[in-house]
Protein backbone atom coordinates (compact mmCIF):
# COMPACT_ATOMS: atom_id res chain seq x y z
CA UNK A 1 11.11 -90.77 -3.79
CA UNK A 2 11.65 -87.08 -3.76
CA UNK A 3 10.99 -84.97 -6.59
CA UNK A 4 13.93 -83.41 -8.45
CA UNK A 5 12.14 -80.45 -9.44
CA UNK A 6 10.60 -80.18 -6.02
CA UNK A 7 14.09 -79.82 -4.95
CA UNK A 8 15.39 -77.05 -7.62
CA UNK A 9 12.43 -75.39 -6.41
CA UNK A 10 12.73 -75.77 -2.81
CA UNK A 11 16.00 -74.58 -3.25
CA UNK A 12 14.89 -71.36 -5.16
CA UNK A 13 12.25 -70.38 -2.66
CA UNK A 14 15.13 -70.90 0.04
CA UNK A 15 17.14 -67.40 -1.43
CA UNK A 16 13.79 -65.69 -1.54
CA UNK A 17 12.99 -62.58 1.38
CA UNK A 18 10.92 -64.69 4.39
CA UNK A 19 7.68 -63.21 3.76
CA UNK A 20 7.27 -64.50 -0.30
CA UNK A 21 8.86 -68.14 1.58
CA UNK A 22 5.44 -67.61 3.77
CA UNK A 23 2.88 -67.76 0.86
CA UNK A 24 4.30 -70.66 -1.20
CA UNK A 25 3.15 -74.17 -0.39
CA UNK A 26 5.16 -76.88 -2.80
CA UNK A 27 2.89 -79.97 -3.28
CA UNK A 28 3.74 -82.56 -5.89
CA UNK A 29 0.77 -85.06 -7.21
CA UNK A 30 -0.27 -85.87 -10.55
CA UNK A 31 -2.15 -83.62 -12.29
CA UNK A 32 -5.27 -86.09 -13.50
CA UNK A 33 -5.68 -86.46 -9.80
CA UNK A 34 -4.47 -84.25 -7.19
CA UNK A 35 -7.10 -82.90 -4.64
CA UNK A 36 -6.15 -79.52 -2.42
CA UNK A 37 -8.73 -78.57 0.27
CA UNK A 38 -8.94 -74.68 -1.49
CA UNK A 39 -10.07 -73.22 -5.04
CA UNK A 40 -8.02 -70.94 -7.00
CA UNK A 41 -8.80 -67.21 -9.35
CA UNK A 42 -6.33 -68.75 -11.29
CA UNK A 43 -4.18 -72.29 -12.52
CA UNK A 44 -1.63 -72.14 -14.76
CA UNK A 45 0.56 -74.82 -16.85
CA UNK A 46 3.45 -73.08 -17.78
CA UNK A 47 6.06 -74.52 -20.17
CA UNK A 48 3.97 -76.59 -22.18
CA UNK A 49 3.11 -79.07 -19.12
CA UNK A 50 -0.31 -79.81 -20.27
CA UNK A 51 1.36 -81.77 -23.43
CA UNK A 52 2.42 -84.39 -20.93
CA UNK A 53 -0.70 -85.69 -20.62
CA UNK A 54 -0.63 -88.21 -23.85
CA UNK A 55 -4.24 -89.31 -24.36
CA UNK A 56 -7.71 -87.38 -24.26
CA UNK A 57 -8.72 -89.19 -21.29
CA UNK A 58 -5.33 -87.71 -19.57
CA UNK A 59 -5.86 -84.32 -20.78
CA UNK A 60 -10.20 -84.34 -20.14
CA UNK A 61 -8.77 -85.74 -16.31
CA UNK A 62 -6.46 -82.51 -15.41
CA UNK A 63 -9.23 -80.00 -16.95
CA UNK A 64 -11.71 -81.45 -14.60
CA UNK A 65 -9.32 -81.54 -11.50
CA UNK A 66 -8.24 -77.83 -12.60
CA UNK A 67 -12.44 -77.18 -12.93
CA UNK A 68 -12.88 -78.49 -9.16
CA UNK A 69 -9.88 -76.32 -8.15
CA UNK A 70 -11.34 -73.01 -9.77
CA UNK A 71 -13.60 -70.57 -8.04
CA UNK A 72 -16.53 -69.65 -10.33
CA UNK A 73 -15.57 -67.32 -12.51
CA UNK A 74 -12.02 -68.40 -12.32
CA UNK A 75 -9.32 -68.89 -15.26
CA UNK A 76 -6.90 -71.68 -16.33
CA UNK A 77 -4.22 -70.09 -18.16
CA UNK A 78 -1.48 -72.47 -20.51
CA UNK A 79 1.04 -72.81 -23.35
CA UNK A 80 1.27 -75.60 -26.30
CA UNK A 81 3.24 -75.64 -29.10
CA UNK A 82 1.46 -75.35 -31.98
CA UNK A 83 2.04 -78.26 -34.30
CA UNK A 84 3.71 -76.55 -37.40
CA UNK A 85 3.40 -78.40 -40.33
CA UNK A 86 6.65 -76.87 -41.58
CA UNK A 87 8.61 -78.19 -38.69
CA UNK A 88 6.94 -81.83 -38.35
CA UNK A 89 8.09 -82.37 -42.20
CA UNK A 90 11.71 -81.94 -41.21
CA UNK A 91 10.71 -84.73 -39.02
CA UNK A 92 9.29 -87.44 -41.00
CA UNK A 93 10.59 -89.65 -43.28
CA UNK A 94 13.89 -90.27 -43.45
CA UNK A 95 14.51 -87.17 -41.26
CA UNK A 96 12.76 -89.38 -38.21
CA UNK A 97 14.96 -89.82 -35.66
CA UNK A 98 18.12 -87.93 -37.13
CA UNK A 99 20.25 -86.20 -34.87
CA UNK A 100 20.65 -82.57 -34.92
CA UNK A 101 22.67 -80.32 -33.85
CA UNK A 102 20.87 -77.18 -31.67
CA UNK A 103 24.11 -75.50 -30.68
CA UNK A 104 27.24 -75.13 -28.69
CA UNK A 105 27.86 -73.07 -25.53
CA UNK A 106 31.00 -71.83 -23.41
CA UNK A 107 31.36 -73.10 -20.19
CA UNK A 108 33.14 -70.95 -17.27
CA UNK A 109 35.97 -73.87 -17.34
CA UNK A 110 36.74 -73.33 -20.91
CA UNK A 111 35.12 -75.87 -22.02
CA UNK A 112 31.66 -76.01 -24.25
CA UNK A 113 28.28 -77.89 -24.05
CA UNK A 114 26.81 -79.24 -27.46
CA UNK A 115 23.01 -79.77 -27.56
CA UNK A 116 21.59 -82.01 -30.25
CA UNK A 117 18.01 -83.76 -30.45
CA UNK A 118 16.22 -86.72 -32.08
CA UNK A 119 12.56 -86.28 -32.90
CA UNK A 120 9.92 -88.28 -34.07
CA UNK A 121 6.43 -87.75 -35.01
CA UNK A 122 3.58 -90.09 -34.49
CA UNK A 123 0.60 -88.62 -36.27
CA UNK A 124 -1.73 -91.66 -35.57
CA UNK A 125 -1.50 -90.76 -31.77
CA UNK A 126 -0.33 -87.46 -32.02
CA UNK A 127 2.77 -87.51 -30.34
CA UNK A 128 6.33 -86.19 -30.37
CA UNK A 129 9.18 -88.34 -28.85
CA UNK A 130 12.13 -86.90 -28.73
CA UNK A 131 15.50 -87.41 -27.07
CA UNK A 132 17.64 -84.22 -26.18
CA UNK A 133 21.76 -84.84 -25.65
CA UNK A 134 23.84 -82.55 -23.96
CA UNK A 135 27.51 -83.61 -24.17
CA UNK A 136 29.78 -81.32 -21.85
CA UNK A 137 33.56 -81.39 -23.07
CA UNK A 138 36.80 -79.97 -21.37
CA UNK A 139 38.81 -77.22 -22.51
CA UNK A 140 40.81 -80.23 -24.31
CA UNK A 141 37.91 -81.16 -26.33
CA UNK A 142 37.68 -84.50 -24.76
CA UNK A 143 33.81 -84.99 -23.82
CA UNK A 144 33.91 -85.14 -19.58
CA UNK A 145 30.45 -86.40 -19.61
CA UNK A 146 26.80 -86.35 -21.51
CA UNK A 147 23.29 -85.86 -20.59
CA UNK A 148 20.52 -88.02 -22.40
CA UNK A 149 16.69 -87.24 -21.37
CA UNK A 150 13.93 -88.80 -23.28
CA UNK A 151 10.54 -86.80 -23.92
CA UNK A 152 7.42 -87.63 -24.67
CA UNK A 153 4.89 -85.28 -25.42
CA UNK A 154 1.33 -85.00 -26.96
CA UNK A 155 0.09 -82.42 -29.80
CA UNK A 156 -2.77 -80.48 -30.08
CA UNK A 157 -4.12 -78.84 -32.92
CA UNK A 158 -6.11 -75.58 -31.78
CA UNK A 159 -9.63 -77.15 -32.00
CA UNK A 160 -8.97 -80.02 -30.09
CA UNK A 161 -8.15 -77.36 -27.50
CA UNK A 162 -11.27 -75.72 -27.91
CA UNK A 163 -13.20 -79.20 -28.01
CA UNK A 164 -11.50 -80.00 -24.60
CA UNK A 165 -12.02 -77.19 -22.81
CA UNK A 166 -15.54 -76.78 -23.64
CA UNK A 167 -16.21 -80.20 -23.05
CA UNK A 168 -14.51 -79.79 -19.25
CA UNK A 169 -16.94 -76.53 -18.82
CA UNK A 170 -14.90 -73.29 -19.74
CA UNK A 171 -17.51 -70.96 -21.31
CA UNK A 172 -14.73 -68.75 -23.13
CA UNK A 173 -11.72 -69.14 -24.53
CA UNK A 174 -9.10 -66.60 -25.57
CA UNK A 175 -5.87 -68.03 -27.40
CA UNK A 176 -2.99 -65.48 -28.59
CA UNK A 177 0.10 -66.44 -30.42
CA UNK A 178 2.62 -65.10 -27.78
CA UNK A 179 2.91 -64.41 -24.37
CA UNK A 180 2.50 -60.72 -25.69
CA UNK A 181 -0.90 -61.26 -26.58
CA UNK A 182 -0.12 -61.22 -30.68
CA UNK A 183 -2.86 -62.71 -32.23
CA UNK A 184 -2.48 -66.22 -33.54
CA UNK A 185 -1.88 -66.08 -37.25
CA UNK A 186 1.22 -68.27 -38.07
CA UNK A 187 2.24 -71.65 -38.36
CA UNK A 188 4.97 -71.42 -36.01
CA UNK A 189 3.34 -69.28 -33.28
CA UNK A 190 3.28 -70.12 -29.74
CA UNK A 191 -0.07 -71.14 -28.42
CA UNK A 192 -0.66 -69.32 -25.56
CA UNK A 193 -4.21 -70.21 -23.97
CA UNK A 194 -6.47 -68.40 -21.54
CA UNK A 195 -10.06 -70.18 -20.29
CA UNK A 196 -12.82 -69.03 -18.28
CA UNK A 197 -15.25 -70.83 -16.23
């Protein structure tokens, strides 16, 4: 069964000049157990991807696939949310599972897309479910049609990072609270992490 994203970015790479189309190879696998004949400088997991792996056995399973992937010396470089405590209160209780609404946007047509989530915290298995809606309605108002997608994420608190990663072999760790390289110094801070072999 084909991939949606594989096809966005198939799609992408299509518009792209011939020679960048030459040194992209698309393969799709799991990432607790994909196996490429090469080793990379560098692996990334952009856009909080790593989350999607919901136990430690999961997560400890992609570091040591990225570890057998890296050449020796190499880096694994990745975002996370960082688990505010702030934000996970306006979750909880009888906030758990409330709808809310993230905002409305004009649509060429004249119409407007409303976005509105659901989240949940588990804090036994540290995990966020969440379901995002995107209702798209007509320049009469009328919704035409809605989007529903369900997510399911885990949470990591910054030293079960660094517990992970040193357990999977990285020798150093640098973590920065943007993609600017700000340090890390607020609850609501990105987690931007970069780890050496």
């Amino acid at each position: 069964m084909p991939i949606p994203a594989c096809s966005t970015l198939r799609q992408k790479l299509a518009a792209l000049p011939a020679d960048v189309q030459q040194r992209v190879t698309i393969t799709a696998g799991d990432m607790r157990s994909f196996t490429l004949n090469r080793r990379f400088a560098l692996v990334i997991a952009p856009f909080r991807a790593f989350l999607h792996n919901l136990t430690t056995d999961d997560q400890m399973a992609c570091l040591r696939r990225i570890v057998d992937h890296l050449e020796p010396g190499g880096c694994f470089a990745f975002n996370v949310f960082h688990p505010s405590l702030e934000y996970m209160a306006r979750n909880t209780g009888p906030f758990a599972g409330v709808w809310r609404w993230r905002g409305t946007y004009a649509l060429p047509d004249g119409g407007h897309l409303v976005s509105s989530d659901a989240t949940q915290y588990d804090t036994i298995q540290k995990r966020v479910h969440s379901i995002h809606r995107h209702d798209r309605c007509g320049a009469d108002g009328n919704v035409a049609q809605t989007f529903v997608h369900r997510l399911e994420l885990a949470y990591l608190y910054l030293p079960d990072i660094r517990h992970l990663l040193q357990d999977a072999g990285f020798a150093a760790v640098e973590v920065y609270g943007d993609f600017h390289g700000k340090p890390f110094d607020h609850d609501t801070d990105e987690l931007v992490i970069v780890s050496r072999l």
